[in-house]
Protein backbone atom coordinates (compact mmCIF):
# COMPACT_ATOMS: atom_id res chain seq x y z
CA UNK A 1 -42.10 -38.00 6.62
CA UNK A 2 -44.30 -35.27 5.80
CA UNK A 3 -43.30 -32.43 2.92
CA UNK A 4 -44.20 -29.42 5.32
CA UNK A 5 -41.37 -31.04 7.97
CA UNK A 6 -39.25 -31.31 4.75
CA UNK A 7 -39.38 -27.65 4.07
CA UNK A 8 -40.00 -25.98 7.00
CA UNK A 9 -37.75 -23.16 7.21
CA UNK A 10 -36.98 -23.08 3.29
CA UNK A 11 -37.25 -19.48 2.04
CA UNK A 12 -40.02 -20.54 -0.67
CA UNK A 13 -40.71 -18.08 -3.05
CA UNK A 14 -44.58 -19.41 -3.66
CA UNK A 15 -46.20 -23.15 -2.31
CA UNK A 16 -49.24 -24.76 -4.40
CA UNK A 17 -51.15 -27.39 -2.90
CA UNK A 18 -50.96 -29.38 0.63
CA UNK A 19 -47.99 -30.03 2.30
CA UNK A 20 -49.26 -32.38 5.05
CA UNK A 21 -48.79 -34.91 3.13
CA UNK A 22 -46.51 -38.19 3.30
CA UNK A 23 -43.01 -38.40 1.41
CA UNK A 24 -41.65 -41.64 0.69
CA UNK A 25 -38.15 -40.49 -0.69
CA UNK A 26 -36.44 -37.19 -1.87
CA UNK A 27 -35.05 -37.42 -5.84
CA UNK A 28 -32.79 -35.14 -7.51
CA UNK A 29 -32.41 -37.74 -10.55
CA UNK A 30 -35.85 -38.61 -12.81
CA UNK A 31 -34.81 -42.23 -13.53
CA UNK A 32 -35.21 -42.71 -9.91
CA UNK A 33 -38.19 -41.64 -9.08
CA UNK A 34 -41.00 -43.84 -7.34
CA UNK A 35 -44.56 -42.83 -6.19
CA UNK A 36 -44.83 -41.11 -3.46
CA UNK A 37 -41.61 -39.11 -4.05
CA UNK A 38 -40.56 -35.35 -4.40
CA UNK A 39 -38.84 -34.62 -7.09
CA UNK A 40 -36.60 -31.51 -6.22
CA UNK A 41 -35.66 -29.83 -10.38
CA UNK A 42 -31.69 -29.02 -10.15
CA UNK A 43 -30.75 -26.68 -13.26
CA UNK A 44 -26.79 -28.09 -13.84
CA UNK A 45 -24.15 -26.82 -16.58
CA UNK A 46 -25.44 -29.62 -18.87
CA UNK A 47 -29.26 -30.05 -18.05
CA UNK A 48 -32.22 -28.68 -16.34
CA UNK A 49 -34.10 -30.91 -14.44
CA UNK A 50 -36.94 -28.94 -14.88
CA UNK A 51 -37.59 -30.51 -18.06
CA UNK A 52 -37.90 -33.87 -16.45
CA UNK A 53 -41.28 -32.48 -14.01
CA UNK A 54 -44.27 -33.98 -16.14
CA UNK A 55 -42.31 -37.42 -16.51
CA UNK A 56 -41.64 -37.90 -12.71
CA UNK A 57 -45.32 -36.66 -12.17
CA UNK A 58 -46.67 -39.40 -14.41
CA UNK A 59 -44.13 -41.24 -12.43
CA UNK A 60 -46.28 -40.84 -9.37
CA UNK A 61 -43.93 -37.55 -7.82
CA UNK A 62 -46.51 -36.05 -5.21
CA UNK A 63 -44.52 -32.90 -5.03
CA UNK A 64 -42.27 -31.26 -7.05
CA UNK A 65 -39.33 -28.45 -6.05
CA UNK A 66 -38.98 -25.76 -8.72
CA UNK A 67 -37.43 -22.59 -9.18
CA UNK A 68 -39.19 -21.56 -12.15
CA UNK A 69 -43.13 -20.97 -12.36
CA UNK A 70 -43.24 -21.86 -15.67
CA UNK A 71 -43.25 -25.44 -14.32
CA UNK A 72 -46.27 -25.14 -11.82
CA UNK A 73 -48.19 -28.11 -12.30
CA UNK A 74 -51.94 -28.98 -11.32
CA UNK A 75 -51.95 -32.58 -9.11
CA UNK A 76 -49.28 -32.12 -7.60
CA UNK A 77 -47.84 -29.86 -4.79
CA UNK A 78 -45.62 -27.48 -5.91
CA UNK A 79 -43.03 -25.80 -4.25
CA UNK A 80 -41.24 -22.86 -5.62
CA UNK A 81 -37.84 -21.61 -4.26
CA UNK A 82 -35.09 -19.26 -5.24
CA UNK A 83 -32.37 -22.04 -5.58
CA UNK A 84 -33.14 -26.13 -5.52
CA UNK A 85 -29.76 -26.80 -5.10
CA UNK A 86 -29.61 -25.40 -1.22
CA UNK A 87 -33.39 -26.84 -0.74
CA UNK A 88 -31.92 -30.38 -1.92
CA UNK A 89 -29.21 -29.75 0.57
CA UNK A 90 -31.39 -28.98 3.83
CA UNK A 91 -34.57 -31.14 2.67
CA UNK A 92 -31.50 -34.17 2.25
CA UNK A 93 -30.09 -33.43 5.75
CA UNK A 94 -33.35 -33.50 7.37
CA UNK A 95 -34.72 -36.95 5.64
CA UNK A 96 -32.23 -38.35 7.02
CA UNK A 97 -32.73 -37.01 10.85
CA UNK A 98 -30.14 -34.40 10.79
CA UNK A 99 -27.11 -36.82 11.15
CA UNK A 100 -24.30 -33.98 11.13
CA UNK A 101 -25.61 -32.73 14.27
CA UNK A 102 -25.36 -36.44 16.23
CA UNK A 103 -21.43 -36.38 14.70
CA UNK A 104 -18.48 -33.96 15.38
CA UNK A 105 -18.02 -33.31 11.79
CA UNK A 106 -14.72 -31.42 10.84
CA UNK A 107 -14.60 -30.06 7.23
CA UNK A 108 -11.54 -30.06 5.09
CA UNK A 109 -11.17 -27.33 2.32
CA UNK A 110 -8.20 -25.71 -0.16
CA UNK A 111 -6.58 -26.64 -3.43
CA UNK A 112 -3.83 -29.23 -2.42
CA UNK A 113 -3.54 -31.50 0.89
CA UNK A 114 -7.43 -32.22 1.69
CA UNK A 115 -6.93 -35.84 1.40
CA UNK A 116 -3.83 -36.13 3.35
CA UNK A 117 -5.50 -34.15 6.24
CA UNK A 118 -8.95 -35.02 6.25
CA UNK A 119 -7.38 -39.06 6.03
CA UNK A 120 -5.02 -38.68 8.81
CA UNK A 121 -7.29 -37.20 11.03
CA UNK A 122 -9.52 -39.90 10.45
CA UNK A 123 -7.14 -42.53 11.03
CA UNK A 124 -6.06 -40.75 14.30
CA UNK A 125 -8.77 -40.18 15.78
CA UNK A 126 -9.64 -43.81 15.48
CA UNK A 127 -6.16 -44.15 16.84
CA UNK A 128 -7.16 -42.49 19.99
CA UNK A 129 -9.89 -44.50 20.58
CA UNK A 130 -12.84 -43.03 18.80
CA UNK A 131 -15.31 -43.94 16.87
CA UNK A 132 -15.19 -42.23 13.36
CA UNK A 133 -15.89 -42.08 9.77
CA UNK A 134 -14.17 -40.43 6.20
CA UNK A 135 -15.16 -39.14 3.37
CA UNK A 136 -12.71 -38.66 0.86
CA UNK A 137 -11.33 -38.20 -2.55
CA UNK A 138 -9.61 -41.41 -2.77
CA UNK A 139 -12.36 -43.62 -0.54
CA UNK A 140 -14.70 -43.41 2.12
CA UNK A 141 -14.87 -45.29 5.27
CA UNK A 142 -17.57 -45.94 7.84
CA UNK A 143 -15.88 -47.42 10.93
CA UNK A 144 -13.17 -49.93 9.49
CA UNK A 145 -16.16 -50.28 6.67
CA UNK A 146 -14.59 -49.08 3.01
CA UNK A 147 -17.00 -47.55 0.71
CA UNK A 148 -16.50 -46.84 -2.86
CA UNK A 149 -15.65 -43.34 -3.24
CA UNK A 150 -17.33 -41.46 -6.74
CA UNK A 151 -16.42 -37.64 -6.30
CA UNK A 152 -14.29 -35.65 -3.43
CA UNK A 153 -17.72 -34.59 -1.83
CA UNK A 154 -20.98 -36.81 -2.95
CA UNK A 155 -24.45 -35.18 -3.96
CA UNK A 156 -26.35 -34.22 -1.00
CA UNK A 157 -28.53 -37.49 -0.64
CA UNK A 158 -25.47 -39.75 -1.07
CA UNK A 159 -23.87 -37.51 1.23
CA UNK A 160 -26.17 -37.20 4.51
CA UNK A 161 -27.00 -41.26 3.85
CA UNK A 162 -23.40 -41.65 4.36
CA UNK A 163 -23.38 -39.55 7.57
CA UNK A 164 -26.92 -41.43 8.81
CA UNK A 165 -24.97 -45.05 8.34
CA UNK A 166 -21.79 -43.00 10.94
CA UNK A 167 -24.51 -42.31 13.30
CA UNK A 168 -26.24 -45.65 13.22
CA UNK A 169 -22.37 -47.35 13.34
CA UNK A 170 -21.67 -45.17 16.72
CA UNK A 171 -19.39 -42.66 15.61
CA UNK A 172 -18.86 -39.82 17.25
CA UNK A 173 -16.52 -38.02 14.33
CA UNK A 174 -16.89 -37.65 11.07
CA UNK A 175 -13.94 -35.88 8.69
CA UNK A 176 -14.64 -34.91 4.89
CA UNK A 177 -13.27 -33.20 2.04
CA UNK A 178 -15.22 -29.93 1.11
CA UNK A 179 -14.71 -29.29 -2.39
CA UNK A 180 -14.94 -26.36 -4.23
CA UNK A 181 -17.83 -27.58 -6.69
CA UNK A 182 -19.62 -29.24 -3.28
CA UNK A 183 -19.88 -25.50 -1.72
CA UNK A 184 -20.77 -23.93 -5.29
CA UNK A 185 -23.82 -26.89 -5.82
CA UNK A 186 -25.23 -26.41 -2.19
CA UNK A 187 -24.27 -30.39 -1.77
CA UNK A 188 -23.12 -29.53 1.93
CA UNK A 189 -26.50 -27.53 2.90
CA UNK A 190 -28.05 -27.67 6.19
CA UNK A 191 -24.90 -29.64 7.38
CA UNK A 192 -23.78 -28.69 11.19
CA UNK A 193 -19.95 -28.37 10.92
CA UNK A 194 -18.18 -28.21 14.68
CA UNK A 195 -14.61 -27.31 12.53
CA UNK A 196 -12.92 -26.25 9.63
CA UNK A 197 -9.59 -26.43 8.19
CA UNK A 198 -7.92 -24.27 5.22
CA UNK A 199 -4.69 -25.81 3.49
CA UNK A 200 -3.72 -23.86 0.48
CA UNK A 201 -5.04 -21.59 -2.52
CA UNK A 202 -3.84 -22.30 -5.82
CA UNK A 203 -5.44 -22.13 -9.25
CA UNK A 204 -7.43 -25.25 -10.05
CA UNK A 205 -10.82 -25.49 -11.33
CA UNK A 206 -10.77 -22.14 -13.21
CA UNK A 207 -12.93 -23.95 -16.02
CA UNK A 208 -15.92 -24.35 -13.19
CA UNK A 209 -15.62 -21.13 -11.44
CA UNK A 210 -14.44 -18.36 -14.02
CA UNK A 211 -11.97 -16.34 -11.85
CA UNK A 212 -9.58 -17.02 -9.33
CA UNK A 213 -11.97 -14.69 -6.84
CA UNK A 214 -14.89 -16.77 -7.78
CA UNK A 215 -12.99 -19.88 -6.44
CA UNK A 216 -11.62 -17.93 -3.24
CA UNK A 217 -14.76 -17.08 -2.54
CA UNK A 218 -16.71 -20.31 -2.49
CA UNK A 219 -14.02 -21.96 -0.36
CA UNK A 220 -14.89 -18.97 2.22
CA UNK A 221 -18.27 -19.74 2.23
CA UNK A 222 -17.46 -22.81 4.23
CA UNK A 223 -15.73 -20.58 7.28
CA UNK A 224 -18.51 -17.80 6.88
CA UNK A 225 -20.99 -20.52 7.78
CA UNK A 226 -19.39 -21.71 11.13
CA UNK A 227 -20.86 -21.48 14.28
CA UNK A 228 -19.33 -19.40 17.23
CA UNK A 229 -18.50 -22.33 19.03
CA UNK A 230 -16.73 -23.90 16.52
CA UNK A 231 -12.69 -23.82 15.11
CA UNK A 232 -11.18 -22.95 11.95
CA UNK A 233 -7.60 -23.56 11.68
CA UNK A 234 -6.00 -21.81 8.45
CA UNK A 235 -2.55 -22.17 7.03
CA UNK A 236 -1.04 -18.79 7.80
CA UNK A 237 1.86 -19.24 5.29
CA UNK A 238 -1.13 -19.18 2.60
CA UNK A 239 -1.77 -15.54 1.22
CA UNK A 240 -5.28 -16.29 1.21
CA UNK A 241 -5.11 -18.48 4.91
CA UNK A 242 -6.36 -15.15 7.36
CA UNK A 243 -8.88 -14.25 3.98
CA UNK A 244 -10.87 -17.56 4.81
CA UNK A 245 -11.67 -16.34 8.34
CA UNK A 246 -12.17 -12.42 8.05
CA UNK A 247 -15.75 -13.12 8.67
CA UNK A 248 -16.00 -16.18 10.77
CA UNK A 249 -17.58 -16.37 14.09
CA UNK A 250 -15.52 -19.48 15.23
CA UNK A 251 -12.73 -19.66 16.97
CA UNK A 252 -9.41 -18.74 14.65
CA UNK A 253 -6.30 -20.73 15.03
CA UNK A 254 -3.45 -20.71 12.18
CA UNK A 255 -0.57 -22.59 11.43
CA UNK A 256 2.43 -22.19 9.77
CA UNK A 257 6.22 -23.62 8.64
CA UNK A 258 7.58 -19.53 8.16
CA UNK A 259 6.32 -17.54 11.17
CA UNK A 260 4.18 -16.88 14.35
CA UNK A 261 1.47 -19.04 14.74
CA UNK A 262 -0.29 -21.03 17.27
CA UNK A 263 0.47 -24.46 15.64
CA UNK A 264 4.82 -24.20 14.36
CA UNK A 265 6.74 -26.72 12.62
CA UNK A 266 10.43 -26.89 11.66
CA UNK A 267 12.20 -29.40 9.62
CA UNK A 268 15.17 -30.62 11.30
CA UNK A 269 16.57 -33.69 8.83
CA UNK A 270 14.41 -35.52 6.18
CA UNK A 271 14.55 -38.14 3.73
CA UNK A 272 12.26 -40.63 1.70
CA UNK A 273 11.34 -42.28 4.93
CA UNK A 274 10.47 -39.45 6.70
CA UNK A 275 11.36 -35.91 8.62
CA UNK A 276 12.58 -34.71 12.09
CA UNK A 277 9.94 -32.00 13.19
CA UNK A 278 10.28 -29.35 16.13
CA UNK A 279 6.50 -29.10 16.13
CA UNK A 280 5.53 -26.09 18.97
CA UNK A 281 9.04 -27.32 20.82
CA UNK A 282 8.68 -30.94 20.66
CA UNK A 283 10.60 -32.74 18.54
CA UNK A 284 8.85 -35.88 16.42
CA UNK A 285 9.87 -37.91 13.67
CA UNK A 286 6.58 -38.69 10.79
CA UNK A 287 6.85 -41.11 8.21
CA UNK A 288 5.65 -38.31 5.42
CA UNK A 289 8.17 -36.06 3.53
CA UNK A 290 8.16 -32.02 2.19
CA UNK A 291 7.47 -29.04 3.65
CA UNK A 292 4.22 -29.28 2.12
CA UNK A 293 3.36 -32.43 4.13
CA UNK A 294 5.00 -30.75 7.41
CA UNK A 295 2.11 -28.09 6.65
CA UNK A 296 -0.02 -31.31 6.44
CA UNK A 297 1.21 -32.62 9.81
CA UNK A 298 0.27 -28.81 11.55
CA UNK A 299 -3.13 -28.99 10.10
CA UNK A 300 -3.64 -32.55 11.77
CA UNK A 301 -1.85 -31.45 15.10
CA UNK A 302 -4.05 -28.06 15.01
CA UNK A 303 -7.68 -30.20 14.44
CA UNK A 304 -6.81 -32.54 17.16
CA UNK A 305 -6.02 -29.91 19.53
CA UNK A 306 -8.98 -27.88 18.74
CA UNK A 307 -10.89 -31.28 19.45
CA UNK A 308 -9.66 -32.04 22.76
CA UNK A 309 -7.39 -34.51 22.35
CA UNK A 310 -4.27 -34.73 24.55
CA UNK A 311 -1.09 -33.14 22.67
CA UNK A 312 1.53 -35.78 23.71
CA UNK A 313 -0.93 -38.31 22.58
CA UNK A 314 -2.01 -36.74 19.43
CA UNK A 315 2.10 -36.34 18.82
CA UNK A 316 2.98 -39.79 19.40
CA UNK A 317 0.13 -41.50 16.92
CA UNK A 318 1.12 -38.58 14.37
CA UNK A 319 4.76 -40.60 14.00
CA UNK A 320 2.95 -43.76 13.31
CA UNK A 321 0.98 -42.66 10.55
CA UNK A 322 1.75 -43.46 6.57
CA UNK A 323 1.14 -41.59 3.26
CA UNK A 324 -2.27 -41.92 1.91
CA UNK A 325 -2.28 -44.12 -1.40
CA UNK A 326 -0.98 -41.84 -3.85
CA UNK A 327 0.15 -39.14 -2.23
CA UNK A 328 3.91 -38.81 -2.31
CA UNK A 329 4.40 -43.00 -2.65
CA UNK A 330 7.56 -44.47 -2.51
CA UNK A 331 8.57 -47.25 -4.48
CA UNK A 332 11.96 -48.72 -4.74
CA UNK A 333 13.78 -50.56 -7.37
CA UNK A 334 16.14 -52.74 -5.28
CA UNK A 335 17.86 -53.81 -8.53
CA UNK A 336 18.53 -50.38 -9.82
CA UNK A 337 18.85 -48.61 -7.10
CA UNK A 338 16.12 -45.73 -8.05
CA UNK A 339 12.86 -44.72 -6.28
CA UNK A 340 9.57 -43.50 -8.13
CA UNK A 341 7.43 -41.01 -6.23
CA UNK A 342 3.96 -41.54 -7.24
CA UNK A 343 1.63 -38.51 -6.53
CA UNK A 344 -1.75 -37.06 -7.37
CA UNK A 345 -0.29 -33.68 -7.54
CA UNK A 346 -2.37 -31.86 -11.08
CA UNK A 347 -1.80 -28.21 -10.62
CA UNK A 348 0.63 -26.19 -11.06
CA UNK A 349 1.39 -25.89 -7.47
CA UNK A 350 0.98 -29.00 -6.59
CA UNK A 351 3.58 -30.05 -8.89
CA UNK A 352 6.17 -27.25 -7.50
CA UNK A 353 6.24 -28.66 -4.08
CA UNK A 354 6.56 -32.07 -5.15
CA UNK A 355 9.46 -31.48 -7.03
CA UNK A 356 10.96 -28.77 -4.78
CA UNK A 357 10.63 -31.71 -1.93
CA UNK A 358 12.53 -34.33 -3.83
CA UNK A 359 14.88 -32.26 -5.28
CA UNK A 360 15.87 -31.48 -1.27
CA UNK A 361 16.48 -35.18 -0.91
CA UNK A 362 17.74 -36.83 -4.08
CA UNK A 363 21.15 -37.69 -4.26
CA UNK A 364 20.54 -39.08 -8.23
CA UNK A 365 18.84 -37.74 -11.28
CA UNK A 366 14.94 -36.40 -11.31
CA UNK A 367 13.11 -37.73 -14.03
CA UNK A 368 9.46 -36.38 -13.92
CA UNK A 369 6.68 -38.21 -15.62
CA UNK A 370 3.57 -35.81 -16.26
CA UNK A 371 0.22 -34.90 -18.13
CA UNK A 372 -2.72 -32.57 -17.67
CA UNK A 373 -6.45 -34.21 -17.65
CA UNK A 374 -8.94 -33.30 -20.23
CA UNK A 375 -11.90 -31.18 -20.36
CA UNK A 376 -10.22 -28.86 -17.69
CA UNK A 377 -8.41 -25.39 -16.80
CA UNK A 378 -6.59 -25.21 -19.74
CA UNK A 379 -4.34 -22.25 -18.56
CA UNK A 380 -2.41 -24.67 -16.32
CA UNK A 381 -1.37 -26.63 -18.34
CA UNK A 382 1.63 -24.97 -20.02
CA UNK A 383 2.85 -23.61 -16.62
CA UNK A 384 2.57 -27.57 -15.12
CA UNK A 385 5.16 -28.30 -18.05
CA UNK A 386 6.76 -24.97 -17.26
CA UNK A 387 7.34 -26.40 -13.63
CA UNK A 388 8.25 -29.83 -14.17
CA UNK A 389 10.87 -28.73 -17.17
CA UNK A 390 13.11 -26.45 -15.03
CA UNK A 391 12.75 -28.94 -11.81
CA UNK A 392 13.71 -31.62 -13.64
CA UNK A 393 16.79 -33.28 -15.17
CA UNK A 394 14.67 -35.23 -17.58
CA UNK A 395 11.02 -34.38 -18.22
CA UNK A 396 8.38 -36.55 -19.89
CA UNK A 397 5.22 -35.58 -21.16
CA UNK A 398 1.86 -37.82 -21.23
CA UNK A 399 -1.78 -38.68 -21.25
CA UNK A 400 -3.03 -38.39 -18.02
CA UNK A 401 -7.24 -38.33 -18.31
CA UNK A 402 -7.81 -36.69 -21.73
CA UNK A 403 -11.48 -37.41 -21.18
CA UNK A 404 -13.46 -36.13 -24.77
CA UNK A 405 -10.52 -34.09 -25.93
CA UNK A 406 -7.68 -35.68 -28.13
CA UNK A 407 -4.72 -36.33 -26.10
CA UNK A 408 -1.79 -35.06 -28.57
CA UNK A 409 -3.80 -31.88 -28.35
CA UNK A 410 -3.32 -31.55 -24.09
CA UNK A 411 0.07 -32.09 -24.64
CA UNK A 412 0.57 -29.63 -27.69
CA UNK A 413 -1.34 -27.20 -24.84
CA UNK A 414 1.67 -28.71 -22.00
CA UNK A 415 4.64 -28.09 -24.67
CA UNK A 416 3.75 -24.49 -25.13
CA UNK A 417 5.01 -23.67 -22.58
CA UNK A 418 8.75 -24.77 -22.94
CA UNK A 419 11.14 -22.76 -25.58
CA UNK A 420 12.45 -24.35 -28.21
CA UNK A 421 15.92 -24.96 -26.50
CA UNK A 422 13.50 -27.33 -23.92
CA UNK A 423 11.97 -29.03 -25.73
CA UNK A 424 14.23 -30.54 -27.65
CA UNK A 425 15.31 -32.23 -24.16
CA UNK A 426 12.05 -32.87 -23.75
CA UNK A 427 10.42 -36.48 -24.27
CA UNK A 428 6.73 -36.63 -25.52
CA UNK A 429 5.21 -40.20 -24.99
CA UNK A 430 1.36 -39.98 -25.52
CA UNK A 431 0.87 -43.62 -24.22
CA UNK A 432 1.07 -42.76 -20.20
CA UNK A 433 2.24 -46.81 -19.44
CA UNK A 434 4.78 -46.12 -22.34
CA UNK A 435 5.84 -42.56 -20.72
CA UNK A 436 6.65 -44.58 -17.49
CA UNK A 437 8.36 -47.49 -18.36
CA UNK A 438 10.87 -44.99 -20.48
CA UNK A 439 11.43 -43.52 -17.32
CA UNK A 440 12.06 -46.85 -15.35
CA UNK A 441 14.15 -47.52 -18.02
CA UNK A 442 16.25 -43.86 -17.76
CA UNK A 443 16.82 -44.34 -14.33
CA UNK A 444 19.84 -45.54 -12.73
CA UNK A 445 21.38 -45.79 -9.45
CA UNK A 446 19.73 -42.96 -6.78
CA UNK A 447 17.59 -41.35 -9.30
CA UNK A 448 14.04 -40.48 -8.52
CA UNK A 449 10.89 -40.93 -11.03
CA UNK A 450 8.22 -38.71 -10.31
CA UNK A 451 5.32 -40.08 -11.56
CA UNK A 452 2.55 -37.00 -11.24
CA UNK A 453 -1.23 -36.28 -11.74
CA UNK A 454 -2.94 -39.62 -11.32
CA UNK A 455 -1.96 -40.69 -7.88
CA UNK A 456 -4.73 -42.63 -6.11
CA UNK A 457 -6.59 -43.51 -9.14
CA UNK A 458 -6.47 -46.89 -10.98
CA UNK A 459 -8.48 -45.73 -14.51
CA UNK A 460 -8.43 -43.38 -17.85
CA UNK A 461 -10.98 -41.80 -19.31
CA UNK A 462 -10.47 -42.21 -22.74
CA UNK A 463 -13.75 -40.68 -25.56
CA UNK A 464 -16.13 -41.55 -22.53
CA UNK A 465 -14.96 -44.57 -21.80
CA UNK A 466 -13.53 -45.50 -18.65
CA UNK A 467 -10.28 -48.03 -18.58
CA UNK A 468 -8.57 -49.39 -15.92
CA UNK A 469 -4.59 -47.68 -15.44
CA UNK A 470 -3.05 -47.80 -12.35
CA UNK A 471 0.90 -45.78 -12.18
CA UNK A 472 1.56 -48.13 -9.43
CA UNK A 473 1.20 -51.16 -11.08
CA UNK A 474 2.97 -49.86 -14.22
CA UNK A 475 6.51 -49.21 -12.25
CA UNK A 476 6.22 -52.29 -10.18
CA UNK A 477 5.34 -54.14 -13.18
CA UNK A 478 8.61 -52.89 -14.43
CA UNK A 479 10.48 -53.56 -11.39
């Protein structure tokens, strides 16, 4: 491919040298770099690839993407742009032939639910006939092909080679998980979206963005991009759901589980296999649990509308389809009699409606198992004890990823927030496999264990290193 088709468009500040010349591969990362390449300088929070230019031109980079002229070089074409992140992002989609705009690709975006949504969709759709592909938090998936999943939205090569192999497979849908940072880094430049759907607002990733508004904002940036011939369906019980679409061109639907909307749920009768819905005047059981998963289900039901697809249909695979691994898991002790709830939820939020959802059901005790990760927000983490304490009959503090910072610190950070009178109620088990079995061994007949923040994953991050830890097969190790 040649640079100039690479670029074309770009807003570029200054370009030195030809540009009809041939590109054998677009780099973000030196160590990769082969001759013929461009070699596009990203300035991150830690480094600035900048500093890597002379290295990937002795390399044999025949171009380089800059955004600061100190790093014009002679030999080689420069191009200079106000931000390499978005050039990345469009150079990316185009290398590999544009592949959102051969898909029907329907972004996902808020603080809690994404993978739920953006998984169920998937797996309906498919359901329906359809050919289509996932990207996701917890794995992606190309066709019935699984692929290793590394972040909740890849870089923007990873990203667009990803949506190339669902083109090349024959699908005609694609359904991903926007992410905050994703937006923030440009990794979703140049791509074509044909939908969008908003879940919730809560505070999470404060440590990335700053403020609250900062994060708002960058989730919004996903709607303000949409076409006019495209949807956005936004969760109308969210304070901040009708804020994502002030200023979209698409076409606004909302959903809700409180009032007016185009897309209605009520709960009728739940328990841990499932809930009654009246969903817009039909009624239909689903094998997921919580008013926060009935939002869920009215976030699926709204995309698949907005798609096309037939309602009854869409209602009768939506009461066929599971909970995504880690996300609100039930398993039972048939010996004991109690049920542990594993879930990913890691804000304060997230933990609230967990807790409020069991606490509708239980018949037993609630014993919640719980830790904060490391080298995050560290203003949620006494209101996630906060939470979990007065939800809870028993509550149990723990590692969860303490990543580079020392993990009887976190939970010194967790505790702060309980009085004195809580605490001393209050178990404190820095070993997370420890933390659990204690509560396997608390429970008894009808209690739940609520085993939070991990979820899908199977590994700690402990001083950089990276161990294998699963919460699933901790309580069935116990059972």
């Amino acid at each position: 491919m040649k640079l100039h088709d690479l670029i074309n468009g770009l807003s570029t500040l200054q370009v030195v040298g030809a540009t009809d010349i041939d590109v054998t591969g677009i780099q973000f990362d030196s160590r990769k770099i082969e001759k013929g390449n461009v070699f596009v300088a990203q300035v991150g929070t830690a480094m600035d690839g900048h500093t890597f230019v002379d290295s990937c031109i002795e390399k044999g980079a025949v171009a380089i993407v800059i955004s600061d002229n100190a790093y014009i070089r002679e030999g080689v074409t420069t191009v200079v742009v106000e931000n390499t992140d978005y050039a990345l992002g469009v150079m990316a989609h185009r290398w590999f032939g544009c592949p959102s705009e051969h898909l029907t690709l329907v972004g996902v975006t808020g603080t809690n639910g994404k993978t739920t949504i953006a998984t169920l969709l998937y797996k309906l759709v498919r359901a329906l006939g359809k050919k289509a592909g996932l990207l996701s938090t917890v794995i992606n998936y190309i066709e019935d092909e699984a692929i290793p999943s590394t972040h909740t939205t890849p870089d923007a090569l990873e990203l667009n080679g990803l949506l190339r192999k669902m083109v090349d497979a024959g699908c005609e849908y694609a359904f991903m998980e926007v992410s905050s940072h994703s937006i923030a880094q440009e990794r979703i430049a140049g791509l074509d979206f044909d939908g969008a759907l908003f879940t919730n607002l809560t505070r999470d990733h404060i440590d990335y963005h700053k403020t609250f508004d900062n994060y708002r904002d960058t989730k919004k940036r996903l709607f303000d991009g949409l076409r006019k011939d495209a949807f956005a369906v936004t969760n109308k019980d969210d304070k901040n759901g009708l804020v994502m679409t002030q200023n979209t061109r698409a076409c606004v639907k909302t959903y809700s589980t409180r009032c007016l909307a185009d897309f209605k749920a009520t709960i009728l009768e739940e328990d841990f296999n499932g809930m009654q819905l009246n969903l817009n005047g039909k009624e239909v059981f689903v094998p997921l649990v919580g008013r926060f998963n009935a939002s869920n289900i009215l976030a699926i039901y709204g995309g698949a509308v907005c798609l096309g697809f037939d309602t009854m249909e869409v209602l009768r695979i939506l009461s066929t389809l599971t909970a995504v691994n880690g996300r609100f898991e039930a398993i039972r002790s048939p010996k004991k009699g109690w049920t542990a709830i594993v879930d990913y939820a890691h804000t304060p939020d997230a933990v609230d409606n967990v807790i409020q959802t069991i606490n509708e059901i239980r018949k037993g005790r609630l014993i919640t198992v719980v830790g904060c990760g490391g080298n995050r927000d560290h203003g949620k983490r006494p209101m996630m004890a906060q939470i979990a304490k007065r939800g809870s009959d028993q509550l149990i503090l723990t590692s969860d990823n303490p990543r580079d910072e020392e993990p009887a610190d976190i939970l010194r950070d967790m505790a702060a927030g309980l009085t004195e009178e809580e605490l001393r109620t209050t178990l404190i088990i820095e070993d997370r496999a420890t933390a659990i079995q204690t509560a396997c061994t608390l429970a008894g007949d009808k209690d739940v264990i609520l085993v939070a923040g991990k979820g899908h994953e199977d590994y700690q991050i402990i001083k950089g290193v990276k161990y294998h830890f699963d919460d699933h097969e901790v309580v069935r190790k116990f059972i």
